[in-house]
N, C-alpha and C. Protein backbone atom coordinates (compact mmCIF):
# COMPACT_ATOMS: atom_id res chain seq x y z
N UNK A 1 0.02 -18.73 -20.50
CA UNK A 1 1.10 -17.81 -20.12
C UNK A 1 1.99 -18.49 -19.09
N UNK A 2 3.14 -18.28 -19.23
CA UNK A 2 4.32 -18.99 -18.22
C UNK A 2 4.84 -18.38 -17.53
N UNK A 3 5.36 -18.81 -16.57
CA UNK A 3 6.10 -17.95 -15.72
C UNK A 3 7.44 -17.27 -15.95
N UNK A 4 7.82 -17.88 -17.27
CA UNK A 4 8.71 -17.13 -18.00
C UNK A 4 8.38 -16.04 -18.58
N UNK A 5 7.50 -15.88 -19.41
CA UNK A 5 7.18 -15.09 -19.98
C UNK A 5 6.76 -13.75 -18.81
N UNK A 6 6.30 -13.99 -17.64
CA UNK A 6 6.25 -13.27 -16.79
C UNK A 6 7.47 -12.54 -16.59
N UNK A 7 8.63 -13.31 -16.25
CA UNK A 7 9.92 -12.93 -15.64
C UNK A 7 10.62 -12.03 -16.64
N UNK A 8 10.21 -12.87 -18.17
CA UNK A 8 11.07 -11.83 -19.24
C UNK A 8 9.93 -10.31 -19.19
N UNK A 9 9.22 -9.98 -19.32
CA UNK A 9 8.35 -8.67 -19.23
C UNK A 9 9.20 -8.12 -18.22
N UNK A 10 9.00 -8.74 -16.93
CA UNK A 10 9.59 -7.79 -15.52
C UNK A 10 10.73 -7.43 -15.88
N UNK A 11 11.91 -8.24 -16.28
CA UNK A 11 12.81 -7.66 -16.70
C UNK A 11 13.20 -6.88 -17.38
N UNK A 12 12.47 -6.56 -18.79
CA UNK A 12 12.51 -5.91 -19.66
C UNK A 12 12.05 -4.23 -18.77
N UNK A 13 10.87 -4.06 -18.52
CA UNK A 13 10.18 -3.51 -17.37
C UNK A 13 11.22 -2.94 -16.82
N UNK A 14 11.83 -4.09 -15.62
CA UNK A 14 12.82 -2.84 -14.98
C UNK A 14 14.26 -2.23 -15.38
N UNK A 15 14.71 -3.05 -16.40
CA UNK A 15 16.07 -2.91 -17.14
C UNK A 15 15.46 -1.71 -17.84
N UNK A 16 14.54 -1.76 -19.14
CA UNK A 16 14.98 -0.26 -20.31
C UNK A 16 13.57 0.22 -20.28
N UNK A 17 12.69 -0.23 -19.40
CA UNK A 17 11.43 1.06 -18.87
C UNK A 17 10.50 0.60 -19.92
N UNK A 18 10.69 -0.80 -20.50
CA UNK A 18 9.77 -1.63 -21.40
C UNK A 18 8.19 -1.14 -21.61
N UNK A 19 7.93 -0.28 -22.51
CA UNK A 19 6.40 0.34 -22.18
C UNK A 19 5.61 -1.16 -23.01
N UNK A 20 5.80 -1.68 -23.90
CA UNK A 20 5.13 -2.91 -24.66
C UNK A 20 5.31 -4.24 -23.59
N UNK A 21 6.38 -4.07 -23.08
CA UNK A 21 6.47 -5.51 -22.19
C UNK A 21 5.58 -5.02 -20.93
N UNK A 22 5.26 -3.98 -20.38
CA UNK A 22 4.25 -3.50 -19.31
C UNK A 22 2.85 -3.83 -20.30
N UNK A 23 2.98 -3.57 -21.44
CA UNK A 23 1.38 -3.29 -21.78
C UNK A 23 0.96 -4.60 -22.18
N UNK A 24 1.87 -5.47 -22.28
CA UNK A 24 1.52 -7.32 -22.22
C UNK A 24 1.33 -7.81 -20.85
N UNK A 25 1.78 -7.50 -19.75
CA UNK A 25 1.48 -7.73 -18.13
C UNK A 25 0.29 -7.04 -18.04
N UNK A 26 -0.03 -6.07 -18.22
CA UNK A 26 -1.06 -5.90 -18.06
C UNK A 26 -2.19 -6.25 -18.67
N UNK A 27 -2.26 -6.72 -19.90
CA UNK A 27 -3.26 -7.94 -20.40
C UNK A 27 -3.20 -8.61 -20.59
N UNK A 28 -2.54 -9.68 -19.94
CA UNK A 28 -2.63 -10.91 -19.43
C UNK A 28 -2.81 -11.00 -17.97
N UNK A 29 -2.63 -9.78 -17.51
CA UNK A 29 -3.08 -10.24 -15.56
C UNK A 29 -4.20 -9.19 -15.89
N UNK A 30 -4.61 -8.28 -16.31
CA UNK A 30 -5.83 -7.49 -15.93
C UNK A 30 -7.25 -8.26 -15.69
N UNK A 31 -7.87 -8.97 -16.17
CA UNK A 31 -8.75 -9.41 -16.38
C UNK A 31 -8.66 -10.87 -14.79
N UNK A 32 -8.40 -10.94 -14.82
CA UNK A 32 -7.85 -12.06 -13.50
C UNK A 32 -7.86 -11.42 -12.25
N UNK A 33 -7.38 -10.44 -12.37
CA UNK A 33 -7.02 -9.59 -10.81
C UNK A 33 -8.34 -8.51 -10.83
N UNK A 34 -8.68 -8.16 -11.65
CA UNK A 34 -10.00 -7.57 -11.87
C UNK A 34 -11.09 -8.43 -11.03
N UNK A 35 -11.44 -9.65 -11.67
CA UNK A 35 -12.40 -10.37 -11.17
C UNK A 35 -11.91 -10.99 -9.64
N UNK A 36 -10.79 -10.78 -9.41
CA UNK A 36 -10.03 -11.26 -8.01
C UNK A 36 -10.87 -10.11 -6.96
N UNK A 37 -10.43 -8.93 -7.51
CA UNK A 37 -10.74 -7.80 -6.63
C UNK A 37 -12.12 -7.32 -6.44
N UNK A 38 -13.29 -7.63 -7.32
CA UNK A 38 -14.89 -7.84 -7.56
C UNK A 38 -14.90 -8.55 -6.45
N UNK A 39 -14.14 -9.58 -5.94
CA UNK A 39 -14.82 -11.19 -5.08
C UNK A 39 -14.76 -9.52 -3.71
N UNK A 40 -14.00 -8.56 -3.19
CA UNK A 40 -14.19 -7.99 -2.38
C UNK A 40 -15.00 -6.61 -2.10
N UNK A 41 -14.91 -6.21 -3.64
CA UNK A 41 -15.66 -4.93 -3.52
C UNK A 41 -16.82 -4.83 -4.11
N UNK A 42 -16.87 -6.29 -4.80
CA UNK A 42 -18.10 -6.04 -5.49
C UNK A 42 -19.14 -5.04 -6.45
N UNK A 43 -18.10 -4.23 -6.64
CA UNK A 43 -18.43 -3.22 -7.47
C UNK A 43 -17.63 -3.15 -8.92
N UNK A 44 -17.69 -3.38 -9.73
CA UNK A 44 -17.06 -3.38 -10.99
C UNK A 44 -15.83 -2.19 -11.27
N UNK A 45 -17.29 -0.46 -11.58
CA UNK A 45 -16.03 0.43 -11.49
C UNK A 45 -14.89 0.30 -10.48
N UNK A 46 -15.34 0.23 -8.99
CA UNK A 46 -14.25 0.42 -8.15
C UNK A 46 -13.11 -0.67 -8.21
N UNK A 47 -13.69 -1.80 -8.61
CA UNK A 47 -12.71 -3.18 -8.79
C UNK A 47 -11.40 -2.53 -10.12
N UNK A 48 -11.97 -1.78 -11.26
CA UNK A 48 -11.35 -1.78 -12.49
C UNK A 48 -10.18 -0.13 -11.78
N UNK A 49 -10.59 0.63 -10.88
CA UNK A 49 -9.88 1.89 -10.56
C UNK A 49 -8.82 1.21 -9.34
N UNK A 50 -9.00 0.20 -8.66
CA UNK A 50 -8.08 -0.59 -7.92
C UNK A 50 -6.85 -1.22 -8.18
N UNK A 51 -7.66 -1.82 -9.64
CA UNK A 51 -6.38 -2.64 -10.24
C UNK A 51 -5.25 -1.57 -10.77
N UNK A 52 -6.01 -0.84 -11.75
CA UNK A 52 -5.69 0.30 -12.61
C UNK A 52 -4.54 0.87 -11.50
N UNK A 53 -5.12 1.25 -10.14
CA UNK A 53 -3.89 1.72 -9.09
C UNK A 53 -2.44 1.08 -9.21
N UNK A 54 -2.96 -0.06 -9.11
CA UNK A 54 -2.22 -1.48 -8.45
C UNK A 54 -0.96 -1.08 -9.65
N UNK A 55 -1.19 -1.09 -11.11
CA UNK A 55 -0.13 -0.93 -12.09
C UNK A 55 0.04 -0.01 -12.29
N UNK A 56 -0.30 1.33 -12.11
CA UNK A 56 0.57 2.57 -12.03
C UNK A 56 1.26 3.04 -11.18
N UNK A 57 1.20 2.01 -9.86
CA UNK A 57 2.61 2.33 -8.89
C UNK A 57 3.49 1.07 -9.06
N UNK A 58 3.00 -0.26 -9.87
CA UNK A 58 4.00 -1.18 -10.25
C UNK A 58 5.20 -0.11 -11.56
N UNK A 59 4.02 0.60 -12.35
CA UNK A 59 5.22 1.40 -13.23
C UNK A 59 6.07 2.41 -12.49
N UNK A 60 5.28 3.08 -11.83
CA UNK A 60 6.44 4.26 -10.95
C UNK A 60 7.31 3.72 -10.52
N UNK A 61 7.71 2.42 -9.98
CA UNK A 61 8.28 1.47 -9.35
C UNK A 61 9.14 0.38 -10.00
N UNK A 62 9.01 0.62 -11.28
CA UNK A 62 9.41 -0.06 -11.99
C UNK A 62 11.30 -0.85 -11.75
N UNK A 63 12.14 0.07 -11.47
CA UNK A 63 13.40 0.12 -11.28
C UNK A 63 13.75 -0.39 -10.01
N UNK A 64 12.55 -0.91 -9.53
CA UNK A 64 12.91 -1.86 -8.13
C UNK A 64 12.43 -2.94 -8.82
N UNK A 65 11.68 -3.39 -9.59
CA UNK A 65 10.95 -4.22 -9.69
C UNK A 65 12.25 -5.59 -10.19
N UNK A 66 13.40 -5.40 -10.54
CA UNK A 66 13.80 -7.06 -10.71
C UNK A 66 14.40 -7.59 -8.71
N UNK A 67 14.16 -6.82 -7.69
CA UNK A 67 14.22 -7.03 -6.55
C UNK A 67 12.86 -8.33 -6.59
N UNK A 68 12.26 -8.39 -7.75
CA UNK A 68 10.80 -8.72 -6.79
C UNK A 68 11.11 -10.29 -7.35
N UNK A 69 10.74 -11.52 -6.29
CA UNK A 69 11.01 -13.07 -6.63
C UNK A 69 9.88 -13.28 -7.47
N UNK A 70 8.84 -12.83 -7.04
CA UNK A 70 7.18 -13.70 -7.57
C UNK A 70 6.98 -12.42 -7.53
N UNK A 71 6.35 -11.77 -9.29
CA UNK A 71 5.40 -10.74 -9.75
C UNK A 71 3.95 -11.25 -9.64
N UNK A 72 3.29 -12.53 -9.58
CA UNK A 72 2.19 -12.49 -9.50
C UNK A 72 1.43 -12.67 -7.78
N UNK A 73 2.50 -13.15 -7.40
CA UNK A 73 2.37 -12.74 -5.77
C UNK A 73 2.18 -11.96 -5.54
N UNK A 74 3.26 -10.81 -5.81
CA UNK A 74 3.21 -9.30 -5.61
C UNK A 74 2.06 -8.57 -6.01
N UNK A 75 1.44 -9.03 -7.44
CA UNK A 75 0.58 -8.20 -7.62
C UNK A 75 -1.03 -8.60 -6.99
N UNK A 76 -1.31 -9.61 -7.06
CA UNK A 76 -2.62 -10.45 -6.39
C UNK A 76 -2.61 -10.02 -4.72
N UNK A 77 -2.11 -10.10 -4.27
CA UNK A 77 -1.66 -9.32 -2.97
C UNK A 77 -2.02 -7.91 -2.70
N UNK A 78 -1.09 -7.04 -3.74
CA UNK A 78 -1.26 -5.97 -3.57
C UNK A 78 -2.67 -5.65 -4.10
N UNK A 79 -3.71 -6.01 -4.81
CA UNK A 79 -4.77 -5.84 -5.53
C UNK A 79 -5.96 -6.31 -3.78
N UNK A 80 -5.34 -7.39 -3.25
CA UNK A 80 -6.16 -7.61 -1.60
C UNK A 80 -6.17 -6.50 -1.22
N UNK A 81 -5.31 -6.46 -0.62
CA UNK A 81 -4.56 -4.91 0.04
C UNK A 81 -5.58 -3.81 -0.32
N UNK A 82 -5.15 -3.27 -1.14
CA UNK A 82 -5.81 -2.02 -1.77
C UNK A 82 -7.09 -2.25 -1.50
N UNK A 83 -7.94 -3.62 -2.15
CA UNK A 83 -9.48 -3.70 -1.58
C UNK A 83 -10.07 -3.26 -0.52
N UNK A 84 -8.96 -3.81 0.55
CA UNK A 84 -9.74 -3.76 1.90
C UNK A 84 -9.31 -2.42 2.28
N UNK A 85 -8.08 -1.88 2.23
CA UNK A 85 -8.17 -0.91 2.52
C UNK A 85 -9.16 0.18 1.56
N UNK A 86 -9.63 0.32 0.86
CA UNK A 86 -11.16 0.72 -0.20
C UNK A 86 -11.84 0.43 1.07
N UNK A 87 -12.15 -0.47 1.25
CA UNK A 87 -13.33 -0.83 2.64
C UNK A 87 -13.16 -0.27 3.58
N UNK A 88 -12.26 -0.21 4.17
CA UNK A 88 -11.58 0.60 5.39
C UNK A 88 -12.07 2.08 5.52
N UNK A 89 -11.32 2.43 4.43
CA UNK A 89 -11.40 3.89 4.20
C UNK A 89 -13.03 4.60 4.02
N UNK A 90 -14.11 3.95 3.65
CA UNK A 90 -15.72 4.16 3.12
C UNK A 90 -16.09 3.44 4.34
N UNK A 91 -15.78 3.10 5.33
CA UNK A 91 -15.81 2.28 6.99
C UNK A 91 -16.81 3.52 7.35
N UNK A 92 -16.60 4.63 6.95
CA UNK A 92 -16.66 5.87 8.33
C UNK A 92 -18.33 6.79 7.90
N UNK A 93 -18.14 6.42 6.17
CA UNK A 93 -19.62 6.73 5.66
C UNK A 93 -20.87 5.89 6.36
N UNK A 94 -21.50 6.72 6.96
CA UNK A 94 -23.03 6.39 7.51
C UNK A 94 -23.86 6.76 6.43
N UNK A 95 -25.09 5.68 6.54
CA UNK A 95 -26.51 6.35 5.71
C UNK A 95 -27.46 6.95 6.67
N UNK A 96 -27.49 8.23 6.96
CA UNK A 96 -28.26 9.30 7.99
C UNK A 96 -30.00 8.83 7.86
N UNK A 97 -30.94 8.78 7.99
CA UNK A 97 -32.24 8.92 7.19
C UNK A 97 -32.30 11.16 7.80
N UNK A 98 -33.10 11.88 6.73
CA UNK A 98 -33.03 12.58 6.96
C UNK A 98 -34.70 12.86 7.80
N UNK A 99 -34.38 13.75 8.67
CA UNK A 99 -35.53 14.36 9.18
C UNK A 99 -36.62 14.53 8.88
N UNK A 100 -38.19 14.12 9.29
CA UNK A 100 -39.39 14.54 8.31
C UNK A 100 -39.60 14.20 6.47
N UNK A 101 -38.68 13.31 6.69
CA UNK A 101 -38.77 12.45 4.69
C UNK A 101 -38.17 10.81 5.22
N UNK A 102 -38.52 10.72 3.78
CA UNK A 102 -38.02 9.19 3.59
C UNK A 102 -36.77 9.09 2.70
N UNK A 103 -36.39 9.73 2.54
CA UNK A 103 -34.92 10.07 1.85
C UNK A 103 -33.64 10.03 2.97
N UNK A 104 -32.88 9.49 2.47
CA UNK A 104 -31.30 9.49 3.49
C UNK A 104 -30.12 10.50 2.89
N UNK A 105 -29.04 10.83 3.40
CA UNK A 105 -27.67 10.98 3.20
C UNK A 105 -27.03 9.94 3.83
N UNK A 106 -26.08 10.34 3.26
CA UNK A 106 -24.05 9.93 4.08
C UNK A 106 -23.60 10.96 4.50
N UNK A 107 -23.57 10.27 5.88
CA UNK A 107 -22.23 11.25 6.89
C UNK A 107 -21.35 10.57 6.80
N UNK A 108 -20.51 11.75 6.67
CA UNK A 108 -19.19 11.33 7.24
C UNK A 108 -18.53 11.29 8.71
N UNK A 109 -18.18 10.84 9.25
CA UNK A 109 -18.08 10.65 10.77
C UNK A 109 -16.64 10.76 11.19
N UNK A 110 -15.96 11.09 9.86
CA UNK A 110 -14.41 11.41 10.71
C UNK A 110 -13.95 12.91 11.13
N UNK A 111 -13.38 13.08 12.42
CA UNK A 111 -13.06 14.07 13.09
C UNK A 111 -11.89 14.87 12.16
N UNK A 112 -12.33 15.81 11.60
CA UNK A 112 -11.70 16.92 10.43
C UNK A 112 -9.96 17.54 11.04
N UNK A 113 -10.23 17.81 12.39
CA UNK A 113 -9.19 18.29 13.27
C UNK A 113 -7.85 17.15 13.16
N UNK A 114 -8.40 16.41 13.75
CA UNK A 114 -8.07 14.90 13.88
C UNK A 114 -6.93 14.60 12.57
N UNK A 115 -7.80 14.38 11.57
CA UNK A 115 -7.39 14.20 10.13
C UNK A 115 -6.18 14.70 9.84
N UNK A 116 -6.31 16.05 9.95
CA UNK A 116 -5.19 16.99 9.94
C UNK A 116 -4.03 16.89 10.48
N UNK A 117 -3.83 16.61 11.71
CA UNK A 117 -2.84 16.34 12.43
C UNK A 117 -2.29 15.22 11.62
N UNK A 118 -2.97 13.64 11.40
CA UNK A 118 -2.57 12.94 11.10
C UNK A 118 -1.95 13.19 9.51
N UNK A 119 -2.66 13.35 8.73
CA UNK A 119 -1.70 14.13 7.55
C UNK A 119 -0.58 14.83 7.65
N UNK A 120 -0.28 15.91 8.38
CA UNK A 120 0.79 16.42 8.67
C UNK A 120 2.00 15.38 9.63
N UNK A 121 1.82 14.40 9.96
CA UNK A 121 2.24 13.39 10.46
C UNK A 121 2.58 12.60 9.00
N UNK A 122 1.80 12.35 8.98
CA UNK A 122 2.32 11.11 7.25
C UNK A 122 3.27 12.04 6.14
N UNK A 123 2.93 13.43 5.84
CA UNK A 123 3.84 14.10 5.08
C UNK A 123 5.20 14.05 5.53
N UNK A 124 5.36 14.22 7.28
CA UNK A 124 6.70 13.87 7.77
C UNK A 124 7.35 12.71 7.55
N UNK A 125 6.57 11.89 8.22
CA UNK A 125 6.70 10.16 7.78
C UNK A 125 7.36 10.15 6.31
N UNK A 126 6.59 10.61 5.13
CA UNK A 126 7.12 10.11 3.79
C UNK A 126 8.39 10.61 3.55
N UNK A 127 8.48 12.31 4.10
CA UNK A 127 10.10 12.89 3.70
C UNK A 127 11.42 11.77 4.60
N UNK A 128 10.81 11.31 5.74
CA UNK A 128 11.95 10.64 6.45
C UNK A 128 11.89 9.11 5.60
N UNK A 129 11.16 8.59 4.98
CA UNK A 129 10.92 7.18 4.24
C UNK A 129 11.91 7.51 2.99
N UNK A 130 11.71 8.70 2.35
CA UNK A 130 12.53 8.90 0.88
C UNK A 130 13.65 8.92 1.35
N UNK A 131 14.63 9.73 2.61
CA UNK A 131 16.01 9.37 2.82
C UNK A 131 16.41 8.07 3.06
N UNK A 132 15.66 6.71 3.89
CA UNK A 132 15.88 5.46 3.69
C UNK A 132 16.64 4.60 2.83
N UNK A 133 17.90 4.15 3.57
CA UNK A 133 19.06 3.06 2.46
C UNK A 133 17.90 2.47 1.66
N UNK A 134 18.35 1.79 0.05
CA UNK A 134 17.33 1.64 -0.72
C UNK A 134 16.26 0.65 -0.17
N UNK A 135 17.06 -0.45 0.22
CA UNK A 135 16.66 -2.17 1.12
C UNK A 135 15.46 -1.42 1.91
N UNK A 136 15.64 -0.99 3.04
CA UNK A 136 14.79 -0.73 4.31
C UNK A 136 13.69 0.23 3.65
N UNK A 137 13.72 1.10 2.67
CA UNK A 137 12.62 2.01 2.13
C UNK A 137 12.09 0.97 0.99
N UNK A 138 12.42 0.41 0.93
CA UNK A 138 11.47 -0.59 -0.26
C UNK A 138 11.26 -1.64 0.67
N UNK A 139 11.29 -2.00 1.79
CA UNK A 139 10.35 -2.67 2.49
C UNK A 139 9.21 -2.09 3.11
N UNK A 140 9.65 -1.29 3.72
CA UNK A 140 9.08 -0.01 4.72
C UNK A 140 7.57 -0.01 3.66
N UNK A 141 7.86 0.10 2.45
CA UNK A 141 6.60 0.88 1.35
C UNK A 141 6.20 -0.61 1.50
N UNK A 142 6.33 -1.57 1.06
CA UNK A 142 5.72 -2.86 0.86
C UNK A 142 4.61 -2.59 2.21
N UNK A 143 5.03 -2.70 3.15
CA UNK A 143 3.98 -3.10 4.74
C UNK A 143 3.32 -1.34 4.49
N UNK A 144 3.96 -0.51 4.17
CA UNK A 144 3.54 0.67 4.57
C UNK A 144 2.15 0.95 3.30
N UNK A 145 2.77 0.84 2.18
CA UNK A 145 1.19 1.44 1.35
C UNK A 145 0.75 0.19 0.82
N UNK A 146 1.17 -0.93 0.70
CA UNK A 146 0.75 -2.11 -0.08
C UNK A 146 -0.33 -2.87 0.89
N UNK A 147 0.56 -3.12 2.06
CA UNK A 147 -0.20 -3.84 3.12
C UNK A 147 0.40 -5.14 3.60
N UNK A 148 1.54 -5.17 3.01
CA UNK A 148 2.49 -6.67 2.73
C UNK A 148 2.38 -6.94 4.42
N UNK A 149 2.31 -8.30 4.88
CA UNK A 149 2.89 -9.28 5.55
C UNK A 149 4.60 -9.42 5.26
N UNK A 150 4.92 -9.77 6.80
CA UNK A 150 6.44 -9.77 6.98
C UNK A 150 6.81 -11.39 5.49
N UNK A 151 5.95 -12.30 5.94
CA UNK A 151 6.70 -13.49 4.80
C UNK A 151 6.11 -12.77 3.36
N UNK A 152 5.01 -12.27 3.23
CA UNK A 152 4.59 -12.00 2.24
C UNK A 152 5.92 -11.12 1.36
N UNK A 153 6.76 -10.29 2.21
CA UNK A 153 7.60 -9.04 1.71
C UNK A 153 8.55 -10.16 1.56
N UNK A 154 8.99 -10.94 2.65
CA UNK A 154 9.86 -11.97 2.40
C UNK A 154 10.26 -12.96 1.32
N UNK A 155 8.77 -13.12 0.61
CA UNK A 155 8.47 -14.05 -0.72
C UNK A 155 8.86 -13.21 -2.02
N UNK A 156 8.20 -12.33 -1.49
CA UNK A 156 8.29 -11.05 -2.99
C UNK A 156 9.68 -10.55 -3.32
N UNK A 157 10.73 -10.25 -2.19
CA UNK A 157 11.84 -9.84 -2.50
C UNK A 157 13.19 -10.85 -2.62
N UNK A 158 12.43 -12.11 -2.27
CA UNK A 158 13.34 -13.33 -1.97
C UNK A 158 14.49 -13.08 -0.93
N UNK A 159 14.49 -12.48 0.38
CA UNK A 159 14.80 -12.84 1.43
C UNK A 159 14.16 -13.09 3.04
N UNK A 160 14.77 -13.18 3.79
CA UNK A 160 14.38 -13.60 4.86
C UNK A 160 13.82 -12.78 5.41
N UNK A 161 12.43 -13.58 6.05
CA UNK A 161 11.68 -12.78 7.09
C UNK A 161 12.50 -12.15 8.30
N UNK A 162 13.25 -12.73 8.45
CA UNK A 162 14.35 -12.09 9.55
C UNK A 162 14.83 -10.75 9.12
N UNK A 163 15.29 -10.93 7.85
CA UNK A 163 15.99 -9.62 7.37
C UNK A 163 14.26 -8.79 7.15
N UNK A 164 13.82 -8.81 6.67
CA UNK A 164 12.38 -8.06 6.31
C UNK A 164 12.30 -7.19 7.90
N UNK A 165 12.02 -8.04 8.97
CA UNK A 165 11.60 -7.56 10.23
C UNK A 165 12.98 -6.66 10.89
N UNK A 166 14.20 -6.93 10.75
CA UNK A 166 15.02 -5.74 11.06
C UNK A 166 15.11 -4.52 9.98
N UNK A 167 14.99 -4.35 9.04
CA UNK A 167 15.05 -3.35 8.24
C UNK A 167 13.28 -2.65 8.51
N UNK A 168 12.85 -3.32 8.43
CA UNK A 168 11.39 -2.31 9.17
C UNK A 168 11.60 -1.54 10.52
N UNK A 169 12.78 -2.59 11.68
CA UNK A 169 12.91 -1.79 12.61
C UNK A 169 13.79 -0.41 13.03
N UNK A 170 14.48 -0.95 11.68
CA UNK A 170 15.66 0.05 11.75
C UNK A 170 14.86 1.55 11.02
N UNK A 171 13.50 1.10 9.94
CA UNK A 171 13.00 2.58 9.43
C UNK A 171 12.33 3.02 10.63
N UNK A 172 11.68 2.19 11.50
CA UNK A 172 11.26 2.47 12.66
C UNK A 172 11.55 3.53 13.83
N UNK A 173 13.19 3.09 13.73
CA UNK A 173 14.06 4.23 14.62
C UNK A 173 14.29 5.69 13.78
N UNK A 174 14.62 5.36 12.55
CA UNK A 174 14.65 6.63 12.24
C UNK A 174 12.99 7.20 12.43
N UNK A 175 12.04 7.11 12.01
CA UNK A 175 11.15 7.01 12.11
C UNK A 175 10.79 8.02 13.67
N UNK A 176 11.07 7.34 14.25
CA UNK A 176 11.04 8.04 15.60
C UNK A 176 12.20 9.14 16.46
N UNK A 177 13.01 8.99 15.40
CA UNK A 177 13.91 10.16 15.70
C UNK A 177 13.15 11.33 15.05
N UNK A 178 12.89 10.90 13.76
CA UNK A 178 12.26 12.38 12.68
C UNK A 178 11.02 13.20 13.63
N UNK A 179 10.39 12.20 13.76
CA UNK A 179 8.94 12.61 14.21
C UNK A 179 9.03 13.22 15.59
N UNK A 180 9.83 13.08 16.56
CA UNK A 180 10.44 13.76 17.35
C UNK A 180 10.49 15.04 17.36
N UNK A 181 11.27 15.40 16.35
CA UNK A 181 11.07 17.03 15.52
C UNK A 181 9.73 17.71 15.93
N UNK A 182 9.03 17.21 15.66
CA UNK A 182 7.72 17.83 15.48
C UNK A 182 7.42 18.84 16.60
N UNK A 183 7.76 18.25 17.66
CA UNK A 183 7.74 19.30 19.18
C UNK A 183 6.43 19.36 19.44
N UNK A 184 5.44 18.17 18.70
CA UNK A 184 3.96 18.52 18.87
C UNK A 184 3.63 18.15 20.58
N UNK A 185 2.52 18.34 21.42
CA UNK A 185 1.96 18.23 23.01
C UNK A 185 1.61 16.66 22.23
N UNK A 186 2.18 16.02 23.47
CA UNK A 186 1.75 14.71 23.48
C UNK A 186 0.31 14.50 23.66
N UNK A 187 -0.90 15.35 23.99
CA UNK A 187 -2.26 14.36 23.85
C UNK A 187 -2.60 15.04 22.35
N UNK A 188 -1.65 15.07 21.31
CA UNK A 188 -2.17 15.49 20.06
C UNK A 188 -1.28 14.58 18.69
N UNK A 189 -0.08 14.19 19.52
CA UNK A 189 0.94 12.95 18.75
C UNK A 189 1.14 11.90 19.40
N UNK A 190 -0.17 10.98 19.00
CA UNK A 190 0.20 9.53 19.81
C UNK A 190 1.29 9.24 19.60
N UNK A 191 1.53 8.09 20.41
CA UNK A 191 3.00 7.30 20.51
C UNK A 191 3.35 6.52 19.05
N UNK A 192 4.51 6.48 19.03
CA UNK A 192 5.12 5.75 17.33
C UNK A 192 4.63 4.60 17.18
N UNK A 193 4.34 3.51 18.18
CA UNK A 193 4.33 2.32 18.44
C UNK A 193 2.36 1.91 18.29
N UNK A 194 1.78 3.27 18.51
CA UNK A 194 0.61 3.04 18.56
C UNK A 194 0.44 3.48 16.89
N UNK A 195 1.02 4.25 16.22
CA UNK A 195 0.51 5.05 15.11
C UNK A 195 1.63 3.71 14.19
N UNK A 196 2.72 3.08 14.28
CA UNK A 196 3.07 2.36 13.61
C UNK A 196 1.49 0.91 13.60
N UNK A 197 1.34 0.56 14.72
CA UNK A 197 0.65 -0.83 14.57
C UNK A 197 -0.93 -0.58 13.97
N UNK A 198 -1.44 1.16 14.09
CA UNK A 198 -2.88 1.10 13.21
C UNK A 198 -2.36 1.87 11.67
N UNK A 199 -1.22 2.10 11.16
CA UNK A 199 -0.52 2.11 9.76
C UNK A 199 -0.62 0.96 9.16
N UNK A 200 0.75 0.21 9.59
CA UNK A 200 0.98 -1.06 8.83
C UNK A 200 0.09 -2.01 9.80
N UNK A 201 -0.39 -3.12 8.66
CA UNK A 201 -0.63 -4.17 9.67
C UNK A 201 0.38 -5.38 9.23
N UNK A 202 1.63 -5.09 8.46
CA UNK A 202 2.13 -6.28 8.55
C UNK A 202 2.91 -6.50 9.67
N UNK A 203 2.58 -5.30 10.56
CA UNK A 203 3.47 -5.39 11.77
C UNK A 203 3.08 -6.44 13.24
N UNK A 204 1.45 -6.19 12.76
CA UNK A 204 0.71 -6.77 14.22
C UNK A 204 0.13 -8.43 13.35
């Protein structure tokens, strides 16, 4: 497979919504990024529901997609990404042993209250991300749900890390104008700067 043949799919893909030129990208990279994403989770099902992610927001996404320089960058990347954050997220499951047996559970150990707040925080976050000029909201999502690195976004969209890092700052400000709104007591809405750098990490 060539890297042409790559480029003609994407195109097709994002020009007329190519469902046969998607269903050739996807078997020819499935099986590759599959066993890519095993090397982290080591689990088969969860490796095959990762990838499976990975190309149903490449299709939702489709109509950005001739923005992108390197599709197999983009996608090998985003297939990391997603892993660890899989890891991240199952971080918080404990194995309990239970009381008087030899049998265990899983706790869960995240603060329910907590949670909440922060959800109602990210629902805000996303309505102020969808008004975003197109440029700065299709970076913003790269670092924001993918996990992209500033060169990494830089490679994928074929411009400059310079430009990458002001258009993040500029969703930033809005960002912190929106959330403002909220009128929530500050020991219940950390600071932007603290809730931006444990979000994205292509920031830190």
């Amino acid at each position: 497979m060539s890297m042409g043949e790559i480029s003609e799919w994407q195109m097709q893909i994002a020009r007329y919504d190519d469902e046969q030129a998607f269903s050739r990208l996807f078997r020819h990279q499935y099986e590759r990024l599959l066993q890519f994403c095993i090397r982290y989770v080591h689990v088969r099902e969860v490796a095959e529901e990762i990838v499976s992610d990975v190309f149903v927001k490449l299709w939702n996404r489709r109509s950005e997609l001739e923005k992108v320089s390197n599709l197999q960058v983009y996608l090998f990347v985003a297939v990391k990404n997603h892993s660890l954050n899989y890891l991240e997220q199952y971080s918080h499951l404990r194995i309990v042993p239970l009381s008087g047996s030899d049998t265990a559970d899983l706790c869960n150990s995240v603060d329910l209250e907590r949670d909440l707040e922060w959800k109602e925080m990210r629902f805000k976050m996303d309505q102020i991300v969808a008004a975003l000029p197109a440029q700065c909201r299709r970076i913003f999502q790269l670092i924001k749900e993918d996990g992209f690195k500033y060169k990494e976004v830089a490679e994928i969209l074929g411009i400059s890390p310079r430009t990458v890092e002001t258009q993040l700052f500029r969703a930033m400000r809005r960002l912190n104008e929106g959330l403002g709104a909220l009128g929530k007591p500050k020991n219940v809405l950390p600071p932007l700067l603290i809730l931006l750098a444990l979000s994205f990490p292509g920031i830190c």
